[in-house]
N, C-alpha and C. Protein backbone atom coordinates (compact mmCIF):
# COMPACT_ATOMS: atom_id res chain seq x y z
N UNK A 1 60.44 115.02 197.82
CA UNK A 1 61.40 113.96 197.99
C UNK A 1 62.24 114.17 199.24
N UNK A 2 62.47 115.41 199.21
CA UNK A 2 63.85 115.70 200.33
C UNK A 2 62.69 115.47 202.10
N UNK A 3 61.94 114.92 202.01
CA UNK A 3 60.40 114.64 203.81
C UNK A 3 60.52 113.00 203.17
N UNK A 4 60.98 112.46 202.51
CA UNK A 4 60.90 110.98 202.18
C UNK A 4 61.68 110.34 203.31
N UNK A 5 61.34 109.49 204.16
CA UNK A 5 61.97 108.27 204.97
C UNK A 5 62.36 107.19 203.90
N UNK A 6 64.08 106.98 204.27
CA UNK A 6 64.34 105.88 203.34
C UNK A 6 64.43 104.54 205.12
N UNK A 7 63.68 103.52 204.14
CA UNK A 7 63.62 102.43 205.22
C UNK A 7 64.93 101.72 204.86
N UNK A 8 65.84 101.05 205.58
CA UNK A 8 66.74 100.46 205.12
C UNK A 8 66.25 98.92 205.91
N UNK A 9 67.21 97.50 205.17
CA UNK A 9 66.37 96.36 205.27
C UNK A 9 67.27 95.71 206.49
N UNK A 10 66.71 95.67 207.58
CA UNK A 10 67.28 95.42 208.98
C UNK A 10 67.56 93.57 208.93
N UNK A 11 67.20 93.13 208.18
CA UNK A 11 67.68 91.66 208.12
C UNK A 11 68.62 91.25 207.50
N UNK A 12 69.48 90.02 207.86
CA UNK A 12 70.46 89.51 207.00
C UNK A 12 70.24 87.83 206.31
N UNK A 13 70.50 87.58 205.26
CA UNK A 13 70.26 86.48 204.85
C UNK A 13 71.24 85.91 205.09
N UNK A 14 71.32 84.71 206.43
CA UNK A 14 72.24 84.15 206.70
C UNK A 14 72.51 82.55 206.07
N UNK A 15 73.53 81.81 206.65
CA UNK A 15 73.92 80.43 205.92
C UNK A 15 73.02 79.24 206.15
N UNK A 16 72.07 79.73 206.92
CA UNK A 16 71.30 78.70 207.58
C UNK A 16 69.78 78.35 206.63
N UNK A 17 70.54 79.43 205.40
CA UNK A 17 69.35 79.54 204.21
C UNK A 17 70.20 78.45 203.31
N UNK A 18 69.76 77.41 202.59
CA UNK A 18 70.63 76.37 201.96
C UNK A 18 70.53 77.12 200.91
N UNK A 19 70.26 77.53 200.00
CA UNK A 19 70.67 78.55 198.47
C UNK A 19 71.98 79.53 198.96
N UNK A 20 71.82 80.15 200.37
CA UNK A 20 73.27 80.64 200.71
C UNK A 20 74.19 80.23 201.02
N UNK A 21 74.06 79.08 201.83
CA UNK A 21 75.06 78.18 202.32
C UNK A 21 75.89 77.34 201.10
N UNK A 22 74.65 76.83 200.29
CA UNK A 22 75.49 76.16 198.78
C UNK A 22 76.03 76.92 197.87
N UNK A 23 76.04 78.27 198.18
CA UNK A 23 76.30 79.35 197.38
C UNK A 23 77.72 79.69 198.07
N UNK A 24 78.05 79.36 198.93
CA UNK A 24 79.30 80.04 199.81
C UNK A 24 80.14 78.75 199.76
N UNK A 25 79.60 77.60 200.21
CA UNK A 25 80.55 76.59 200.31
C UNK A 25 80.54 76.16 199.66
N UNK A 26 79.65 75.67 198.22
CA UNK A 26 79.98 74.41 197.19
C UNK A 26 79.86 75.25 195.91
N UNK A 27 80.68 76.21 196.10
CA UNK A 27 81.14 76.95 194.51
C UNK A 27 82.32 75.87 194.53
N UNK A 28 82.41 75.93 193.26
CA UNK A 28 83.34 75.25 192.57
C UNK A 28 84.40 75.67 192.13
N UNK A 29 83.79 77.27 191.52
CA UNK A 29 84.81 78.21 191.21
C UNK A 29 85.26 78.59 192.56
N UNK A 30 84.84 78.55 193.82
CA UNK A 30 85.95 79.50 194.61
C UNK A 30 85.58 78.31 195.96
N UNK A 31 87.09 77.02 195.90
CA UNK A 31 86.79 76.43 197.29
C UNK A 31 87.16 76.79 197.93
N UNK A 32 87.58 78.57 198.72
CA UNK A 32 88.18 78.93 200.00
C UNK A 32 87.42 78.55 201.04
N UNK A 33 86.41 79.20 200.95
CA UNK A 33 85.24 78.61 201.98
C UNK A 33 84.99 77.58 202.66
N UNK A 34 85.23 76.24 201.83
CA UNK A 34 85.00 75.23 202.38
C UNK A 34 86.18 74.65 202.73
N UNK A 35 87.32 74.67 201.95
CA UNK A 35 88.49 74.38 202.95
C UNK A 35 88.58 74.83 203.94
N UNK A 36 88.44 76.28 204.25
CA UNK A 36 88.38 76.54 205.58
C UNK A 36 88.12 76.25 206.28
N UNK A 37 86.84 75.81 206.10
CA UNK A 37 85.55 75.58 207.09
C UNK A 37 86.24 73.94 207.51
N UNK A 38 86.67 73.40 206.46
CA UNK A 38 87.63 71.47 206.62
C UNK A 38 89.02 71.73 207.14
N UNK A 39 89.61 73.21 207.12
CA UNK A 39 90.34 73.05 207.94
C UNK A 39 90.35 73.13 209.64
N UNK A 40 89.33 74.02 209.83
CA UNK A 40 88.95 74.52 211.04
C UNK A 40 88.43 73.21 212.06
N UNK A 41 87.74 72.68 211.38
CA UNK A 41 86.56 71.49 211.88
C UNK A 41 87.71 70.41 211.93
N UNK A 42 87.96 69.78 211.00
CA UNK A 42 88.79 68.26 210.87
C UNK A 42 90.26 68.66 210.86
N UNK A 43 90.87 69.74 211.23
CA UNK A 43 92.31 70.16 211.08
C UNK A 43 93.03 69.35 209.94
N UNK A 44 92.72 69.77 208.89
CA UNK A 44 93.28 68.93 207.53
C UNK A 44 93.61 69.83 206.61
N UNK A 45 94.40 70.34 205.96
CA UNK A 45 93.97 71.12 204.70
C UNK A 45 94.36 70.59 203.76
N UNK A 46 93.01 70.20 202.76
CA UNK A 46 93.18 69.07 201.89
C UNK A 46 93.65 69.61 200.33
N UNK A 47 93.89 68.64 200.03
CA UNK A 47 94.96 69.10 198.50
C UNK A 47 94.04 69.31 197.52
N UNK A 48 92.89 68.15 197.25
CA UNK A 48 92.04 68.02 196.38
C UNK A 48 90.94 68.15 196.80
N UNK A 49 89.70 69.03 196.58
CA UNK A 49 87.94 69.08 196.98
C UNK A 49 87.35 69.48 195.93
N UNK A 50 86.38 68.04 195.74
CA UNK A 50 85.28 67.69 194.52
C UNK A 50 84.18 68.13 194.87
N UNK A 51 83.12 69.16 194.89
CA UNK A 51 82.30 69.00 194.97
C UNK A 51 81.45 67.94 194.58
N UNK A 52 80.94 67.46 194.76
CA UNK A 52 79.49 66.20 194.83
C UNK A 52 78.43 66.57 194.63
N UNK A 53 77.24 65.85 193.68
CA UNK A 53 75.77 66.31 194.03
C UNK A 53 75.63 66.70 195.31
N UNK A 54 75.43 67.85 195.16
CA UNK A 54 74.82 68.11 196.82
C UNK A 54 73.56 68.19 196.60
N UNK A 55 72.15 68.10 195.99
CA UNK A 55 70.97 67.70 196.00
C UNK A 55 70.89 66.61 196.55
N UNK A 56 70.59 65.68 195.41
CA UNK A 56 69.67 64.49 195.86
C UNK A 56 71.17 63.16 195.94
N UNK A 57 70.69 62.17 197.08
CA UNK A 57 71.10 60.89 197.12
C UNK A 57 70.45 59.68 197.17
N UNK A 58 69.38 59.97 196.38
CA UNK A 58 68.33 58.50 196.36
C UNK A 58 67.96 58.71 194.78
N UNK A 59 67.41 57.01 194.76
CA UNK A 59 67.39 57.30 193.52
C UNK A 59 65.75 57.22 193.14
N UNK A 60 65.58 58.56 192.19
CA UNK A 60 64.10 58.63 191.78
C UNK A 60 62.98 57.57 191.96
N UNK A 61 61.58 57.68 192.56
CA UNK A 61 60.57 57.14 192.70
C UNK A 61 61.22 55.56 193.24
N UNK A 62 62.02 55.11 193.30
CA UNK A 62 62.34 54.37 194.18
C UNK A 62 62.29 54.60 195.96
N UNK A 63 63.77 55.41 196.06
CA UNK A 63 64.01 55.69 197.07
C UNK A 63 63.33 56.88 197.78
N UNK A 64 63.19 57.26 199.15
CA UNK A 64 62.71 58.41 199.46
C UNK A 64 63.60 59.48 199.15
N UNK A 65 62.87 60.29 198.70
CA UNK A 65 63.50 62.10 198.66
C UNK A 65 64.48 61.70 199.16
N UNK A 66 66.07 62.51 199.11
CA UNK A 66 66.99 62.81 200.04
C UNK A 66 67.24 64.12 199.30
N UNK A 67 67.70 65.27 200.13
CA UNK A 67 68.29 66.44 199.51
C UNK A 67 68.89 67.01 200.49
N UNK A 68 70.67 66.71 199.95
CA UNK A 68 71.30 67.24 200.95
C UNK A 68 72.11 68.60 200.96
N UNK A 69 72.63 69.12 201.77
CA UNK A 69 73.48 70.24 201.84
C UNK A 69 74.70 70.55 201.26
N UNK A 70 75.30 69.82 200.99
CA UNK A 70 76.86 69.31 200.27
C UNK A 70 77.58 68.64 200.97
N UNK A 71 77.86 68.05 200.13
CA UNK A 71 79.02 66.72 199.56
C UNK A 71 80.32 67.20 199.02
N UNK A 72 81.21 66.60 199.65
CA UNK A 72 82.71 67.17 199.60
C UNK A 72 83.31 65.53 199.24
N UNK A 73 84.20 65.81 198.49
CA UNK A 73 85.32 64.16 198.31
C UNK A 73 86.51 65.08 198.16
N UNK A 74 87.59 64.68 199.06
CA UNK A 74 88.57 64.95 199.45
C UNK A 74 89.69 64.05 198.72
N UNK A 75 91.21 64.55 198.63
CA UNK A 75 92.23 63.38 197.64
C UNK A 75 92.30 62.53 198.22
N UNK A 76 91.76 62.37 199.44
CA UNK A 76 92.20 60.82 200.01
C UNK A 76 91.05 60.08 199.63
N UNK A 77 90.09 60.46 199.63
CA UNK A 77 88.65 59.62 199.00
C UNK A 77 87.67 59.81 200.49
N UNK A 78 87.76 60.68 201.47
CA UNK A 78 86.87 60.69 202.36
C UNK A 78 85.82 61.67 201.40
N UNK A 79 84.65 61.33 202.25
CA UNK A 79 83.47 62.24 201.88
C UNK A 79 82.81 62.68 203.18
N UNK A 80 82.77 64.14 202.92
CA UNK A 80 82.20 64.43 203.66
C UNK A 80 80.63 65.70 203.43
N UNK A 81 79.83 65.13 204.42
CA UNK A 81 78.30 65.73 204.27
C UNK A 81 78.12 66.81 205.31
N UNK A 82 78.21 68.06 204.78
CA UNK A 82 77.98 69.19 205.25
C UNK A 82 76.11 69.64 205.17
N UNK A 83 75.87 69.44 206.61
CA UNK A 83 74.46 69.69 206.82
C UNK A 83 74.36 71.03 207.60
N UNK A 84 73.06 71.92 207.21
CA UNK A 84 72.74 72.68 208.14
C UNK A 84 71.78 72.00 209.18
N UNK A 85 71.40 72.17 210.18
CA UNK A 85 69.56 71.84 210.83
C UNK A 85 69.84 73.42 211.28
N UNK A 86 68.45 73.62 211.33
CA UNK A 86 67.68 75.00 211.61
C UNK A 86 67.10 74.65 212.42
N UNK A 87 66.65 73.31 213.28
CA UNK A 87 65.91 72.91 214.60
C UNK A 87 66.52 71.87 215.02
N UNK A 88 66.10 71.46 216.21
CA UNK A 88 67.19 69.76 216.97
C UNK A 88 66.04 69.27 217.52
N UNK A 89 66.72 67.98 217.62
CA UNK A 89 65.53 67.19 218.01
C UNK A 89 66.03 65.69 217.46
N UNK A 90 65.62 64.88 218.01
CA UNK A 90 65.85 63.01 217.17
C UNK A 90 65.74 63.27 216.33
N UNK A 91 64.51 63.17 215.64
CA UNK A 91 64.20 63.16 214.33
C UNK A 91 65.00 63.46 213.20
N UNK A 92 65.83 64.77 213.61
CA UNK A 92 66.61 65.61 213.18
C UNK A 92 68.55 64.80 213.13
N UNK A 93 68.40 64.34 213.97
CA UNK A 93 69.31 63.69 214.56
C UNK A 93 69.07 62.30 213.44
N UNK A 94 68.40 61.71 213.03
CA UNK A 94 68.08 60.60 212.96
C UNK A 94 68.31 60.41 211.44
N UNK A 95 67.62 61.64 210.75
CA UNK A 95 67.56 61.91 209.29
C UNK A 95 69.56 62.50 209.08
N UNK A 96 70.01 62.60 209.61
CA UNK A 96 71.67 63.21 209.49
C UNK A 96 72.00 61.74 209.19
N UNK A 97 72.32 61.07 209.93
CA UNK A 97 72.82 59.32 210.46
C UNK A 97 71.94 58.90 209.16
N UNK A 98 70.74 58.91 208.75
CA UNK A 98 70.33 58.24 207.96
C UNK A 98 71.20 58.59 206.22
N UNK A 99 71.23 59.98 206.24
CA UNK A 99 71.86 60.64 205.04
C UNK A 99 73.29 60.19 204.97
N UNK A 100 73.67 60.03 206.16
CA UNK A 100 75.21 59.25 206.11
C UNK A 100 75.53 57.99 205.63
N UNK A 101 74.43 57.20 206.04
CA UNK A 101 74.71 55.96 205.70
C UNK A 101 74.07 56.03 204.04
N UNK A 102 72.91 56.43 203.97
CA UNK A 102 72.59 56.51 202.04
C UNK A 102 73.69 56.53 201.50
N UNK A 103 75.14 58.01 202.05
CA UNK A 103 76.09 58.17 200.92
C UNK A 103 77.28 56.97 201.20
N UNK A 104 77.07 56.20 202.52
CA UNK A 104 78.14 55.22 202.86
C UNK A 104 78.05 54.10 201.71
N UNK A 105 76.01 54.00 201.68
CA UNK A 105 75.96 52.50 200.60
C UNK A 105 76.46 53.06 199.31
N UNK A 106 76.59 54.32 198.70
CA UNK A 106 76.75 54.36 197.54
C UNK A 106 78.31 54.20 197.26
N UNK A 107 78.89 53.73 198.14
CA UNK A 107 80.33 53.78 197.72
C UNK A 107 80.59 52.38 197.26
N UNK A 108 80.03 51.13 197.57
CA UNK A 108 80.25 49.79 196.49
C UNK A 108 79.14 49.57 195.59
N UNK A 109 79.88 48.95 194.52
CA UNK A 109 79.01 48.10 193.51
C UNK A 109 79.14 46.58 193.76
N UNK A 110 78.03 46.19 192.90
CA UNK A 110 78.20 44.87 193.15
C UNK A 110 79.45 44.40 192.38
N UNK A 111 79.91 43.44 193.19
CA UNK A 111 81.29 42.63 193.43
C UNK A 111 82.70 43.11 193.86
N UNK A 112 82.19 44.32 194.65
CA UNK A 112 83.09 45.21 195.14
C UNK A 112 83.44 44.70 196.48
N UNK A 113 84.81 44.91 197.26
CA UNK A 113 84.89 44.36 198.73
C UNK A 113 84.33 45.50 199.30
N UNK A 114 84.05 44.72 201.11
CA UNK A 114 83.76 46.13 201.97
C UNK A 114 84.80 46.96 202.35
N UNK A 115 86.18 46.52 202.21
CA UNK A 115 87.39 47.33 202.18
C UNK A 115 87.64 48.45 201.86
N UNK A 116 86.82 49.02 200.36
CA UNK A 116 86.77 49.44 199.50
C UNK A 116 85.78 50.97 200.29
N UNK A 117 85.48 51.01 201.26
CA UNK A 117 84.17 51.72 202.16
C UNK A 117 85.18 53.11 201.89
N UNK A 118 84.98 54.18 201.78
CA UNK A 118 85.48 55.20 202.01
C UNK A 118 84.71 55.65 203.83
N UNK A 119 85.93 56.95 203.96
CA UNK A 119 85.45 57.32 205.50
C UNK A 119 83.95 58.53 205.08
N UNK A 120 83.54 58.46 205.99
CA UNK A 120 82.40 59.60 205.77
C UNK A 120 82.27 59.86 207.40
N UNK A 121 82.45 61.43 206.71
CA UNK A 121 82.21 62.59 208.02
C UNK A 121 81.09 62.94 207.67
N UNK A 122 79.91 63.51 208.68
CA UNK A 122 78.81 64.08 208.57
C UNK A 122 79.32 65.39 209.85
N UNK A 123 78.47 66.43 209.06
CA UNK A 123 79.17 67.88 209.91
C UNK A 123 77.58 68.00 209.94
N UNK A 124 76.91 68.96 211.42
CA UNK A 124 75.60 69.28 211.72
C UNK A 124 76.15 70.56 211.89
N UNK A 125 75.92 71.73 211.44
CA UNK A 125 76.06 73.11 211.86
C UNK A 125 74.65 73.60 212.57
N UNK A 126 74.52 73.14 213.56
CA UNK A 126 73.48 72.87 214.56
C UNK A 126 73.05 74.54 215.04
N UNK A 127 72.22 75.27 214.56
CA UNK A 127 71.83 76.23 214.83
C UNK A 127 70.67 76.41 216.17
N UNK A 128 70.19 75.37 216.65
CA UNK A 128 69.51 75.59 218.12
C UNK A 128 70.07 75.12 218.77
N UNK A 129 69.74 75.20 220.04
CA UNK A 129 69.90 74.57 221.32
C UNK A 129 71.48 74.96 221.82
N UNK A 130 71.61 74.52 222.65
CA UNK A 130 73.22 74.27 223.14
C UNK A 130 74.06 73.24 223.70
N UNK A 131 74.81 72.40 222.99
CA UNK A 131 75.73 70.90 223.03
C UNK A 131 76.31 71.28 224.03
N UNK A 132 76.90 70.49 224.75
CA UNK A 132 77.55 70.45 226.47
C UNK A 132 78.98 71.03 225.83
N UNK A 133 79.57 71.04 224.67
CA UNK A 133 80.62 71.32 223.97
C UNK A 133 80.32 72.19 222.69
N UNK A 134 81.45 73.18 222.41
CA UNK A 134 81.09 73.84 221.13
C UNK A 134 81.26 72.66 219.92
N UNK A 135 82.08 71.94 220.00
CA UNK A 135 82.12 70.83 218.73
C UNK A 135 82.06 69.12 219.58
N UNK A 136 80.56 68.83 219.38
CA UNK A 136 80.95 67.24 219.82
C UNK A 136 81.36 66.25 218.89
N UNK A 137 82.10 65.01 218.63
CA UNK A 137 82.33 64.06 217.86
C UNK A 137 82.00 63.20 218.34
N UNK A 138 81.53 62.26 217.47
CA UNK A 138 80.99 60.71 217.86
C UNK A 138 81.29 59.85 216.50
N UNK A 139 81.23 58.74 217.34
CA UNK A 139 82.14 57.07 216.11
C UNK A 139 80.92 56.50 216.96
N UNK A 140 81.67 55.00 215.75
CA UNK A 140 81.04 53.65 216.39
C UNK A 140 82.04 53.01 217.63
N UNK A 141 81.76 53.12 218.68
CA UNK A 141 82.72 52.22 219.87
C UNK A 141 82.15 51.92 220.59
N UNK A 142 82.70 50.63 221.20
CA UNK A 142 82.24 50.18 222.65
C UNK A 142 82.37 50.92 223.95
N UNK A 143 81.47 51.32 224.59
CA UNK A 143 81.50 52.07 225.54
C UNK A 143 82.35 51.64 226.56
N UNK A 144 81.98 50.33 226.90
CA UNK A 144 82.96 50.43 228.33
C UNK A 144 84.59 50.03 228.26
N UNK A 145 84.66 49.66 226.93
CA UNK A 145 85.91 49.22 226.64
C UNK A 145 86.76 51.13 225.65
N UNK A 146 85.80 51.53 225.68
CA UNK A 146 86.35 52.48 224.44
C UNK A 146 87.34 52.20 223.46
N UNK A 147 86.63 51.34 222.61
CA UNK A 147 86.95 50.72 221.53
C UNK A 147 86.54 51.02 220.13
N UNK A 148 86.96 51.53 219.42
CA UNK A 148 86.36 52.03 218.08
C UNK A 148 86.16 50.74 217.52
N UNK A 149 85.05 50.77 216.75
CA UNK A 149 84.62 49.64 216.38
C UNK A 149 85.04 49.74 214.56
N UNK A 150 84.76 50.69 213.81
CA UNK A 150 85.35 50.92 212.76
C UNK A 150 85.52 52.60 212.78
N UNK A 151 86.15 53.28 211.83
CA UNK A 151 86.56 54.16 211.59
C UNK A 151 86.49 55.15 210.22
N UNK A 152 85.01 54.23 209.64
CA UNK A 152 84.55 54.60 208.45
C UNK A 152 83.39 56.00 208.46
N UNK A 153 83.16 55.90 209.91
CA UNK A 153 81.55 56.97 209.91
C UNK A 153 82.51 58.07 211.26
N UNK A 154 81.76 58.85 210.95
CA UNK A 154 82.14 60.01 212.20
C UNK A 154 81.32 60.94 211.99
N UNK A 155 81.08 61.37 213.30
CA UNK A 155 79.88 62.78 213.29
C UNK A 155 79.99 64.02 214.18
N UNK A 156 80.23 65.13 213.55
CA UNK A 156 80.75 66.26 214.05
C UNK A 156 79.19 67.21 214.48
N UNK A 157 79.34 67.47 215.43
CA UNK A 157 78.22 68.61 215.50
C UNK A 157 78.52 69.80 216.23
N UNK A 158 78.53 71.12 215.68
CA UNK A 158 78.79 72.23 216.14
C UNK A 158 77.70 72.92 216.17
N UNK A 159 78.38 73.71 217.54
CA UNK A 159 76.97 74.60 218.49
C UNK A 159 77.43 75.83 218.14
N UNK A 160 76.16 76.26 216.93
CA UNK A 160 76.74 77.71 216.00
C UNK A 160 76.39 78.95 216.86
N UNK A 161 75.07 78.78 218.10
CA UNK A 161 74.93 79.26 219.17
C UNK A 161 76.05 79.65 219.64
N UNK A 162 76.94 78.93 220.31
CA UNK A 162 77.85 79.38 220.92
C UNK A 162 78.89 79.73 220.15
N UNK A 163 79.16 79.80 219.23
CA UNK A 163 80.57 80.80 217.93
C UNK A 163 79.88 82.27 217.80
N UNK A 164 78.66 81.70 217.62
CA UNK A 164 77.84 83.24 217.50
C UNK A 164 77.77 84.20 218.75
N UNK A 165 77.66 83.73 219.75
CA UNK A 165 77.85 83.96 221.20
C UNK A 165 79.51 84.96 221.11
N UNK A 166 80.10 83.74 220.99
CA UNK A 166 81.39 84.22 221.63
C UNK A 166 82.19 85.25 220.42
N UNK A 167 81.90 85.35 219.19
CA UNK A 167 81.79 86.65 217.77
C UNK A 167 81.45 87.62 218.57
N UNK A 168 80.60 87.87 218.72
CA UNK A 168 79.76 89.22 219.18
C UNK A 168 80.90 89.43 220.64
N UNK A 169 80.99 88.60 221.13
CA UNK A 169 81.92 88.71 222.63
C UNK A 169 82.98 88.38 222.78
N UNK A 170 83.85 88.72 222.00
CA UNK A 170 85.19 88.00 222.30
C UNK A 170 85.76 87.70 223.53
N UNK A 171 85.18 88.77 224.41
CA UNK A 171 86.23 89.12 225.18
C UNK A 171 85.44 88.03 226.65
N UNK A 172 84.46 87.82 226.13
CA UNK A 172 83.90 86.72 227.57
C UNK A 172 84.78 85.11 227.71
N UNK A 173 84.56 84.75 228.70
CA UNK A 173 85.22 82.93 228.86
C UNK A 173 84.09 82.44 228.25
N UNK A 174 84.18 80.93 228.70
CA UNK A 174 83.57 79.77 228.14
C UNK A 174 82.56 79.64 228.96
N UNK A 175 82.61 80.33 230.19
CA UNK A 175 81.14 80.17 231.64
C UNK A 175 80.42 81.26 231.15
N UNK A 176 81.05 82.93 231.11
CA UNK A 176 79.95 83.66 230.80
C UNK A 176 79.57 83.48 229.75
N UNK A 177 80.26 83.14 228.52
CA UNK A 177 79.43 82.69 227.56
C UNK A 177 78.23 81.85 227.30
N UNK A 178 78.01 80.82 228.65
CA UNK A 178 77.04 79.69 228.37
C UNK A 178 76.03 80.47 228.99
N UNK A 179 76.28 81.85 230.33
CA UNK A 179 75.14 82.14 230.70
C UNK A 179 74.67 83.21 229.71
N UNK A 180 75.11 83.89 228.54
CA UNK A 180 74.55 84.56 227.78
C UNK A 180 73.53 84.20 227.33
């Protein structure tokens, strides 16, 4: 025993695994995590957070599959959809915006007004590539007028690249960081 090599396990199971990520942020028993994470992102720290199905938002053999990351409802009645992507790309891009709007229609019934719309944030914790910004936001507005057109949808995407970057490096700027 005492000529035995102990191997120890050089990997970490990070958040970008959704069983860990729903395991850290959409406990129920312990919302530190995700307030945090809603305070950090949307500078809010909210009074009340419901977890939500965070599986599925379609409805069986009807609708297509949806299975999302978690769903947050906040005391004011915003909801917000906490996504990982593990790759970028449209597609990727396309299926976020699409998951947003699934949870936008589920907020009326019939004979309900459109008044009635709650806000929905969609968060991308964007693990490839690198955004011209560590956190971009985007609405519906007119471009040349910069005009918000409504104020019901919003989309956050953070470049976990670069937090991860600048963790390991505190001590670099925002230039050497991009050439890392």
């Amino acid at each position: 025993m005492g000529g035995d090599i102990i191997k120890t396990e050089t990997k970490f199971i990070t958040l970008k695994f959704d069983l860990m990520f729903k395991k850290v942020f959409g406990d129920e028993n312990d919302l530190r995590p995700i307030r945090k994470l809603l305070k950090e992102i949307l500078g809010i720290n909210p009074k009340k957070i419901k977890i939500l199905n965070n599986e599925k938002i379609g409805i069986p053999y009807r609708d297509k599959k949806i299975e999302v990351d978690l769903i947050v409802e906040l005391s004011d009645g915003t909801k917000v959809n906490v996504e990982i992507n593990t790759y970028e790309g449209k597609e990727i891009i396309n299926r976020n915006v699409y998951y947003m709007c699934r949870n936008i229609s589920k907020d009326l019934n019939s004979g309900y007004y459109y008044d009635k719309i709650s806000k929905h944030i969609q968060i991308n914790l964007d693990y490839k590539g690198i955004h011209t910004k560590p956190i971009m936001r985007y609405k519906l507005y007119d471009k040349s007028a910069k005009e918000e057109l409504t104020d019901i949808m919003e989309i956050i995407r953070i470049d976990i690249p670069y937090y991860t970057k600048m963790c390991y490096n505190p001590s670099l700027t925002d230039e050497e960081i991009k050439k890392v």
